[in-house]
C-alpha atoms as a PDB file:
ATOM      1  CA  UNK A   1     -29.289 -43.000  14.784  1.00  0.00           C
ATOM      2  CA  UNK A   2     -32.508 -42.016  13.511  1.00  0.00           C
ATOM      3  CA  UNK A   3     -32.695 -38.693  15.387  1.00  0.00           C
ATOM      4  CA  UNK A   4     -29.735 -37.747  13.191  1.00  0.00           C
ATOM      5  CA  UNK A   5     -31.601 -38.110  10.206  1.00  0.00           C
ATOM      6  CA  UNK A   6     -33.194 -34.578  10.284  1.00  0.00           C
ATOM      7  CA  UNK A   7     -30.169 -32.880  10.504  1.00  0.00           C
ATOM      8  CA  UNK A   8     -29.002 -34.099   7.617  1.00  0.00           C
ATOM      9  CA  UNK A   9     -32.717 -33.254   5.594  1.00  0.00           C
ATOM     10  CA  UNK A  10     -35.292 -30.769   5.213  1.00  0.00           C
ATOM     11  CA  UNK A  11     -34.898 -27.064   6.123  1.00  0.00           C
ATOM     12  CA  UNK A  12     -31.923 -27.931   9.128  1.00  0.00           C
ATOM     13  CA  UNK A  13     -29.800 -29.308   6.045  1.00  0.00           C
ATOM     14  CA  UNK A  14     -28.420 -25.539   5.829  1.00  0.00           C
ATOM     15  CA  UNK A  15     -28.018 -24.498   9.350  1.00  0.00           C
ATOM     16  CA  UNK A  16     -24.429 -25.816   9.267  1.00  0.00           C
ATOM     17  CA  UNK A  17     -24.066 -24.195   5.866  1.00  0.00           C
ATOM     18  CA  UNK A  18     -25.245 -20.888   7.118  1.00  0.00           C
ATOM     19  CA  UNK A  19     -22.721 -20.666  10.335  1.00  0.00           C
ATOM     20  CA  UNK A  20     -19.909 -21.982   7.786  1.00  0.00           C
ATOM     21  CA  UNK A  21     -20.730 -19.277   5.063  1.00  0.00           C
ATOM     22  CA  UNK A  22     -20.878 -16.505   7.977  1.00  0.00           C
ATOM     23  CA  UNK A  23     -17.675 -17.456   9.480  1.00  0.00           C
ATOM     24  CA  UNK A  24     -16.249 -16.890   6.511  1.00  0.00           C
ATOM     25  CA  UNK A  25     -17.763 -13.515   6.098  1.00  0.00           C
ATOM     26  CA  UNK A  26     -16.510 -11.992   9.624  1.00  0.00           C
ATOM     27  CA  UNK A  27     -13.089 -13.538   8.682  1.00  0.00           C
ATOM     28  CA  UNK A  28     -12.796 -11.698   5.269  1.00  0.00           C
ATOM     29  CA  UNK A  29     -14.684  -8.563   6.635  1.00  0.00           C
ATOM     30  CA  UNK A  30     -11.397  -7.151   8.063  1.00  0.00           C
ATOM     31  CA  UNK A  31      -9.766  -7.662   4.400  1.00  0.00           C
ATOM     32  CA  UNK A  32     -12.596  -5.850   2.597  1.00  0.00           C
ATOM     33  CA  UNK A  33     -12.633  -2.987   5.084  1.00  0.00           C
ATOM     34  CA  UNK A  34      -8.918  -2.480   4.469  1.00  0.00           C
ATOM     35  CA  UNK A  35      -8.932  -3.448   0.880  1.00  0.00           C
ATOM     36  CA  UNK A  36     -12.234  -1.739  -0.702  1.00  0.00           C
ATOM     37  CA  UNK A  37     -12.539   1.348   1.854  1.00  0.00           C
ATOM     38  CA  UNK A  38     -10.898   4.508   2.412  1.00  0.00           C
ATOM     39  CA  UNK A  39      -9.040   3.129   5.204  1.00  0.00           C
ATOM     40  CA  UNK A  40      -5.835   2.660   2.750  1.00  0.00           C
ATOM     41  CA  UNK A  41      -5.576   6.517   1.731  1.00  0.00           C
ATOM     42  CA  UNK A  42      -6.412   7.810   5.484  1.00  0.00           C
ATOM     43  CA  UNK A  43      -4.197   5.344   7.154  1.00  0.00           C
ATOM     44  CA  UNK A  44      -1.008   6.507   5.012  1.00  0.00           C
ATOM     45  CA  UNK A  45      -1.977  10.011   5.028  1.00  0.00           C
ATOM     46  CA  UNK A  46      -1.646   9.883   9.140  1.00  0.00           C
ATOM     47  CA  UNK A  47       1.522   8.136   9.192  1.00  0.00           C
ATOM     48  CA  UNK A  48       3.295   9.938   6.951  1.00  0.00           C
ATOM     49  CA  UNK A  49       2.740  13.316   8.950  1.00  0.00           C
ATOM     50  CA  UNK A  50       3.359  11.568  12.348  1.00  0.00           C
ATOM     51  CA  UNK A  51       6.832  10.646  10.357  1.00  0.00           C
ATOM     52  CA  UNK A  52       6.764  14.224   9.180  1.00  0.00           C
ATOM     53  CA  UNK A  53       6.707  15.136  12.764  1.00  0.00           C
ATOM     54  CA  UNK A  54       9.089  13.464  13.527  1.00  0.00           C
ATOM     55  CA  UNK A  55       7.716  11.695  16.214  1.00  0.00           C
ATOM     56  CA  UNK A  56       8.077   8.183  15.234  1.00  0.00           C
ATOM     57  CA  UNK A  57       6.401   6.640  17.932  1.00  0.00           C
ATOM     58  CA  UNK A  58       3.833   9.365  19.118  1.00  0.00           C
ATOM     59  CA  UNK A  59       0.535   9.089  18.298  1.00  0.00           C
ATOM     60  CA  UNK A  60       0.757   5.143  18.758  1.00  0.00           C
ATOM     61  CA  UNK A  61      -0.366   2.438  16.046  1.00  0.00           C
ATOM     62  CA  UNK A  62      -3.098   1.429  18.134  1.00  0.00           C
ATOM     63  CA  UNK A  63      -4.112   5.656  18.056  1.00  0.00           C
ATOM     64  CA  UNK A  64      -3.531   6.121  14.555  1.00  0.00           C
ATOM     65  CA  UNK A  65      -5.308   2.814  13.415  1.00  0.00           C
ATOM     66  CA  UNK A  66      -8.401   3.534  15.348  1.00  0.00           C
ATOM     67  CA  UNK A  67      -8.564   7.409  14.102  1.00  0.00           C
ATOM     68  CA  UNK A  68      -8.370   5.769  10.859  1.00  0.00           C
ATOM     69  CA  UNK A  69     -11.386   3.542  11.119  1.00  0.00           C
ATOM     70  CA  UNK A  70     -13.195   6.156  12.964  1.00  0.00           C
ATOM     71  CA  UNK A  71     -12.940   7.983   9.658  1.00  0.00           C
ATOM     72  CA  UNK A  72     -13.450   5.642   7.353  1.00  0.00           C
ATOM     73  CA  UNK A  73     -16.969   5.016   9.068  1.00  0.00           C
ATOM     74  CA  UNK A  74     -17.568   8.783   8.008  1.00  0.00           C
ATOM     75  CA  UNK A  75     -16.650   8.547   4.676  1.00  0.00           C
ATOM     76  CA  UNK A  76     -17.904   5.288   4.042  1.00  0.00           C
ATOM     77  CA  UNK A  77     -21.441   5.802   6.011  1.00  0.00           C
ATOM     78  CA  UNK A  78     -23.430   6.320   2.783  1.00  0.00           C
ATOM     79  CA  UNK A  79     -22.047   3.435   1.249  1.00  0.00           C
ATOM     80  CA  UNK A  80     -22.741   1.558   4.370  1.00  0.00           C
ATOM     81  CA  UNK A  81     -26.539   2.881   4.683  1.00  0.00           C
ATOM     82  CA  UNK A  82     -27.062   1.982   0.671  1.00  0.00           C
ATOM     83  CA  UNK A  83     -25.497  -1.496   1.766  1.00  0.00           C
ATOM     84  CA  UNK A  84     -28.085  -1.516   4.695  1.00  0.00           C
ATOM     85  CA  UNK A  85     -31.242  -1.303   2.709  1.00  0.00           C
ATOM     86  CA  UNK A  86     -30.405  -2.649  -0.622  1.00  0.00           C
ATOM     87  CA  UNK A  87     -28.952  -6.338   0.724  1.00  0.00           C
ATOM     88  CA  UNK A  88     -29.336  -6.335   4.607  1.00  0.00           C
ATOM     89  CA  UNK A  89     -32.722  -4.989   5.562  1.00  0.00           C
ATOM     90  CA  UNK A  90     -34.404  -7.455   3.010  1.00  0.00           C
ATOM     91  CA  UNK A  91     -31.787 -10.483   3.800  1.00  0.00           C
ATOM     92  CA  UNK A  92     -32.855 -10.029   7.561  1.00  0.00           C
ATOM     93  CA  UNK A  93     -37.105  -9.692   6.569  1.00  0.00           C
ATOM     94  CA  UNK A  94     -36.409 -13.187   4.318  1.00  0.00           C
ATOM     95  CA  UNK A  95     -36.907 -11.687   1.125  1.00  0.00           C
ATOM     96  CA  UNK A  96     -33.891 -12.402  -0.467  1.00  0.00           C
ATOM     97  CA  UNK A  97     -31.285 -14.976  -0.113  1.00  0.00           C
ATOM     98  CA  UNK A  98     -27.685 -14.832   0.998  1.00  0.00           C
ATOM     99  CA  UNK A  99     -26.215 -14.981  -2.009  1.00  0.00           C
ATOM    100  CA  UNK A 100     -29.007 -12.189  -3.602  1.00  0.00           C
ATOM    101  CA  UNK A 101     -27.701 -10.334  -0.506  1.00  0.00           C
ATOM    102  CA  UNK A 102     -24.263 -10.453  -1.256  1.00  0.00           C
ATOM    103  CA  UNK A 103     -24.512  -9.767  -4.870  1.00  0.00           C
ATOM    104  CA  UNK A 104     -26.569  -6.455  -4.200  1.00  0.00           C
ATOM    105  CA  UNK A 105     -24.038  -5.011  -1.240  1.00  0.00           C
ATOM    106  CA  UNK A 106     -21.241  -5.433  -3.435  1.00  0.00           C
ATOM    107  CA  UNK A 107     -22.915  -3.170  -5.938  1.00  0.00           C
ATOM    108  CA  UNK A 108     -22.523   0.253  -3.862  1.00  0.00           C
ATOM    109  CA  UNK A 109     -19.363  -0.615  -3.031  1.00  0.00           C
ATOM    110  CA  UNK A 110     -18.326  -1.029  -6.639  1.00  0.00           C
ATOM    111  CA  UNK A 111     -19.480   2.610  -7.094  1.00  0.00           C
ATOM    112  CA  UNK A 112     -17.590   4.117  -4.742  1.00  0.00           C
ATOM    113  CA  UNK A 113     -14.729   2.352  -5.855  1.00  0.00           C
ATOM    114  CA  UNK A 114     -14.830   3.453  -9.134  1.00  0.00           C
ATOM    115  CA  UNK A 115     -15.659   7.338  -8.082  1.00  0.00           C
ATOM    116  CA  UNK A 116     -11.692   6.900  -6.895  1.00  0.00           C
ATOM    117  CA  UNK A 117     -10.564   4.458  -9.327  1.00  0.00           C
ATOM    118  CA  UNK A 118      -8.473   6.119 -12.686  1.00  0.00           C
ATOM    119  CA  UNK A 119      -9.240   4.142 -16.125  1.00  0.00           C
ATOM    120  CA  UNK A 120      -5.852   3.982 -16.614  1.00  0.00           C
ATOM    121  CA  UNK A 121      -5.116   2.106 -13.297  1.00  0.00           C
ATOM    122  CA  UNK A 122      -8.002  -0.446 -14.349  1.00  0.00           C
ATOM    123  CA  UNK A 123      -6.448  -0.606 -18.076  1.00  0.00           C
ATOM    124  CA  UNK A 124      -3.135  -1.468 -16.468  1.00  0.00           C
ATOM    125  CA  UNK A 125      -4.760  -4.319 -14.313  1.00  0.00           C
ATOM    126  CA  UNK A 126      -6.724  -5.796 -17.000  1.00  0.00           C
ATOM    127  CA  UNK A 127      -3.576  -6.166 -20.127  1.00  0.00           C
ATOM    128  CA  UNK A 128      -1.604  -7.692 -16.840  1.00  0.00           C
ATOM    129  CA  UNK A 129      -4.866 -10.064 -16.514  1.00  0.00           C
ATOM    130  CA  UNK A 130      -5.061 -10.492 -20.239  1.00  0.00           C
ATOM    131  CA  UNK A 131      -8.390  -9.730 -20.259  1.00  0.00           C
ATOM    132  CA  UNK A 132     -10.510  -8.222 -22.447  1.00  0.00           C
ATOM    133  CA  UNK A 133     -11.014  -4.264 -22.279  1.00  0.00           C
ATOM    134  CA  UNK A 134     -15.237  -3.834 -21.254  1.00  0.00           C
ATOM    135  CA  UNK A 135     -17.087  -0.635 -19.530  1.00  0.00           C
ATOM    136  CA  UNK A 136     -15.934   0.615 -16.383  1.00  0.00           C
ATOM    137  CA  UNK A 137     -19.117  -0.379 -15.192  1.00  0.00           C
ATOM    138  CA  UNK A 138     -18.685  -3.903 -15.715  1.00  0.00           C
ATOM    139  CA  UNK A 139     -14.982  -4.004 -14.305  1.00  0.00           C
ATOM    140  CA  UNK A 140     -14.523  -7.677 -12.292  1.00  0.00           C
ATOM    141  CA  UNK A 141     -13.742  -7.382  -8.869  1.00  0.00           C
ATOM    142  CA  UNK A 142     -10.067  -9.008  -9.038  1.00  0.00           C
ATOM    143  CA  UNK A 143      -9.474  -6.076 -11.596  1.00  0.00           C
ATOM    144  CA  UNK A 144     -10.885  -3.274  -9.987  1.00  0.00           C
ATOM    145  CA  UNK A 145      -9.714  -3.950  -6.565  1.00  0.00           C
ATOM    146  CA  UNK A 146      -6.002  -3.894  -7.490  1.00  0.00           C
ATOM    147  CA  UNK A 147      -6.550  -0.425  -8.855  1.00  0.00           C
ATOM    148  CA  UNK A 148      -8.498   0.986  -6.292  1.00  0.00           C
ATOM    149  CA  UNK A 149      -5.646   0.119  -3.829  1.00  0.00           C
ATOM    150  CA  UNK A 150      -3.066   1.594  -6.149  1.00  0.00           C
ATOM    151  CA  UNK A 151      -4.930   4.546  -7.006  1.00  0.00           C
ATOM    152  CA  UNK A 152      -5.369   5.638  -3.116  1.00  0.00           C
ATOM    153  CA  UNK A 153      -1.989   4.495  -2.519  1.00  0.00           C
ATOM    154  CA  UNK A 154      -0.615   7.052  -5.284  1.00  0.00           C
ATOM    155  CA  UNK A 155      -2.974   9.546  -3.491  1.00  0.00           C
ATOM    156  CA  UNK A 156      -2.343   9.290  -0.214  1.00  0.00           C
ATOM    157  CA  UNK A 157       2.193   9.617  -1.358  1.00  0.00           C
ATOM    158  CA  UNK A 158       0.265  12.813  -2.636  1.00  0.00           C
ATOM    159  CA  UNK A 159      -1.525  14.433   0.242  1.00  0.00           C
ATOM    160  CA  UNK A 160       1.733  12.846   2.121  1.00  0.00           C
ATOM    161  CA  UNK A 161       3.844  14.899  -0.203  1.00  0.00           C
ATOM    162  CA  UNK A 162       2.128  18.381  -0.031  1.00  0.00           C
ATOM    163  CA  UNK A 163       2.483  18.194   3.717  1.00  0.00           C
ATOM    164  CA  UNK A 164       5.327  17.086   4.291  1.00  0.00           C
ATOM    165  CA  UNK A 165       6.935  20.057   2.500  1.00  0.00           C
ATOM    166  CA  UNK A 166       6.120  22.751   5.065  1.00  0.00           C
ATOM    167  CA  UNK A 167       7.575  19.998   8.158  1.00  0.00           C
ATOM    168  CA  UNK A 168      11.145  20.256   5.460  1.00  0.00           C
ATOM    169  CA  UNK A 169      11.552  23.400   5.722  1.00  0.00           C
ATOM    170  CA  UNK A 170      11.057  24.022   9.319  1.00  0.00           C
ATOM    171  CA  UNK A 171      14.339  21.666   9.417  1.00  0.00           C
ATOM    172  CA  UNK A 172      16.365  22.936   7.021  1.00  0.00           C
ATOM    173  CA  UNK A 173      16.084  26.358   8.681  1.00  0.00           C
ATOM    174  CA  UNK A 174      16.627  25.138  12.088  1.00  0.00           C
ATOM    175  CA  UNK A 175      19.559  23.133  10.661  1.00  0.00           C
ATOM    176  CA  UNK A 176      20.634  26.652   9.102  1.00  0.00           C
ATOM    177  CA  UNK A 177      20.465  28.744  11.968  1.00  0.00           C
ATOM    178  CA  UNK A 178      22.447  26.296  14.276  1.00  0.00           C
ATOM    179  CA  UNK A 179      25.182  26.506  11.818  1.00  0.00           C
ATOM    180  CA  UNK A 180      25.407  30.088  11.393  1.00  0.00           C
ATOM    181  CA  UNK A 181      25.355  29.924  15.217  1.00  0.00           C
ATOM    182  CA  UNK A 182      27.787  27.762  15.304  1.00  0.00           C
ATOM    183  CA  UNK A 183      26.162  25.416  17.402  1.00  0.00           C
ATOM    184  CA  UNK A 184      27.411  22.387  15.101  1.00  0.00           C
ATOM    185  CA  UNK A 185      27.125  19.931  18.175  1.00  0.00           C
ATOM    186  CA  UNK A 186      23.358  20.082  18.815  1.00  0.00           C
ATOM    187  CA  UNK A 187      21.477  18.359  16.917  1.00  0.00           C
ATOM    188  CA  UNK A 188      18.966  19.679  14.555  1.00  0.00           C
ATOM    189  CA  UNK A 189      15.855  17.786  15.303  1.00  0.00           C
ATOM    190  CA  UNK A 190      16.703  17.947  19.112  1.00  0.00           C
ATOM    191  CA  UNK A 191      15.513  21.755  18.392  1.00  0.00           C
ATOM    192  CA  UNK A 192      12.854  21.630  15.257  1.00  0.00           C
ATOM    193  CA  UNK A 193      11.000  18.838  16.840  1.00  0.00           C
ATOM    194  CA  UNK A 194       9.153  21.270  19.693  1.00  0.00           C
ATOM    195  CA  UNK A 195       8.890  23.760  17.118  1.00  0.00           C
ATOM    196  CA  UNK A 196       7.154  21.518  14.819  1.00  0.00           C
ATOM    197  CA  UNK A 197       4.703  20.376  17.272  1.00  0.00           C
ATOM    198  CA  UNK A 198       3.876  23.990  18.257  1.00  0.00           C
ATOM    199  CA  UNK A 199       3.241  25.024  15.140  1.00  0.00           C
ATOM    200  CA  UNK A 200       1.040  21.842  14.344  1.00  0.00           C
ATOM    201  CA  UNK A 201      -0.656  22.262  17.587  1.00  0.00           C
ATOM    202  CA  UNK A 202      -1.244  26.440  16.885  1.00  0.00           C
ATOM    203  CA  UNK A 203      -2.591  25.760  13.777  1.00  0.00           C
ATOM    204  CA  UNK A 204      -4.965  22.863  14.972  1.00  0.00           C
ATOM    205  CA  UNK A 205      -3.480  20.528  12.608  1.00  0.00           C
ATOM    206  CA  UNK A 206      -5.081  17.657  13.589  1.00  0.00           C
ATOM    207  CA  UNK A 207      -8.392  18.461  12.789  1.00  0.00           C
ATOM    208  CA  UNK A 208      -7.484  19.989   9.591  1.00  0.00           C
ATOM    209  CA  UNK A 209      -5.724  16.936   8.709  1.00  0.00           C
ATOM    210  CA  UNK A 210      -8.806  14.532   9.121  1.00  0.00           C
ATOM    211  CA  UNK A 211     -11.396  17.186   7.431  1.00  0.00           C
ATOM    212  CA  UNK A 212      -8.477  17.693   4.555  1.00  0.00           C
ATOM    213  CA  UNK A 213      -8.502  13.922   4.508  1.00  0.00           C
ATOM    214  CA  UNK A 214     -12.296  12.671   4.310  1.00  0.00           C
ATOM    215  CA  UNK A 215     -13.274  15.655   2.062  1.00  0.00           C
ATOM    216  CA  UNK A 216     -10.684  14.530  -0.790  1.00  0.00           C
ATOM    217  CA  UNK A 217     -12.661  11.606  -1.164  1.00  0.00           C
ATOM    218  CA  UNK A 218     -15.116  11.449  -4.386  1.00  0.00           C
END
């Protein structure tokens, strides 16, 4: 009974603490990296040309999902180093505590959310909060996360939109020429799908895609 006693006293009082409080940070980590990254805008962006395509099930999820993280590592590797020596470096060296730590990574990550964010996305959040209007600057996290999602939601419909347009009109003039062939039977995609990944392929469109991608990023 008495050996007990120290666990429950003294410095090993917040082991338990500390492996409760870090379980809870690798759970959530996966819902920060989707939520306050660029994952959101480059994860749509790929989808909606492999739907372009028209290949609905080529690349896979598991291909698309890991080309997306691959490049949100890119984009997001700044962030990530300021992260590193702002609030890990001195968390791991004992100079800080956890909560100092936490409250000084979430600072460069607020900046680069608000580098994407529009005012009038984080206006819209706050009357439906009924909060008070304050600086940008200042913007709480349950407000500004909300309109970071929306904003690279509307811009990723956007990059989705421009090129999806040339991936149109490669079927409407297949669809076109069968017809004034009379070939009325054979169906359209059947022929524009090849064509469509020749062209793709010819012009290296993959590559551009991801450089297109993490270079629209503030």
């Amino acid at each position: 009974m008495n050996s007990a006693l120290p666990l429950l006293t003294g410095s090993h009082a917040t082991v338990p603490l500390d492996v409760l409080l870090s379980l809870a940070f690798f759970a959530v980590l996966p819902l920060v990296l989707v939520m306050c990254s660029s994952f959101v805008r480059i994860v749509v962006v790929l989808s909606l040309v492999r739907s372009a395509i028209g290949a609905s099930a080529l690349p896979p999820n598991t291909v698309l999902t890991g080309l997306a993280l691959v490049l949100t590592m890119l984009v997001m590797a700044p962030t990530l180093q300021r992260i590193e020596s702002v609030a890990f470096a001195p968390l791991q060296a004992g100079r800080i505590s956890q909560g100092a730590a936490l409250d000084r990574a979430v600072v460069p990550l607020r900046a680069f959310m608000l580098r994407q964010t529009h005012l009038a996305d984080i206006a819209l959040f706050t009357r439906a909060a009924r909060l008070p209007q304050v600086a940008p600057k200042l913007t709480p996290l349950q407000i500004l996360i909300p309109a970071f999602v929306v904003g690279e939601l509307r811009s990723a419909f956007a990059i989705g939109f421009a090129l999806y347009l040339p991936f149109v009109a490669i079927d409407l003039a297949v669809a076109a020429t069968l017809m004034g062939m009379g070939m009325m039977m054979l169906s359209p995609p059947v022929v524009s799908l090849p064509i469509k990944l020749l062209l793709f392929v010819m012009v290296d469109g993959w590559a551009l895609l991801c450089v297109g991608v993490t270079t629209s990023f503030r």
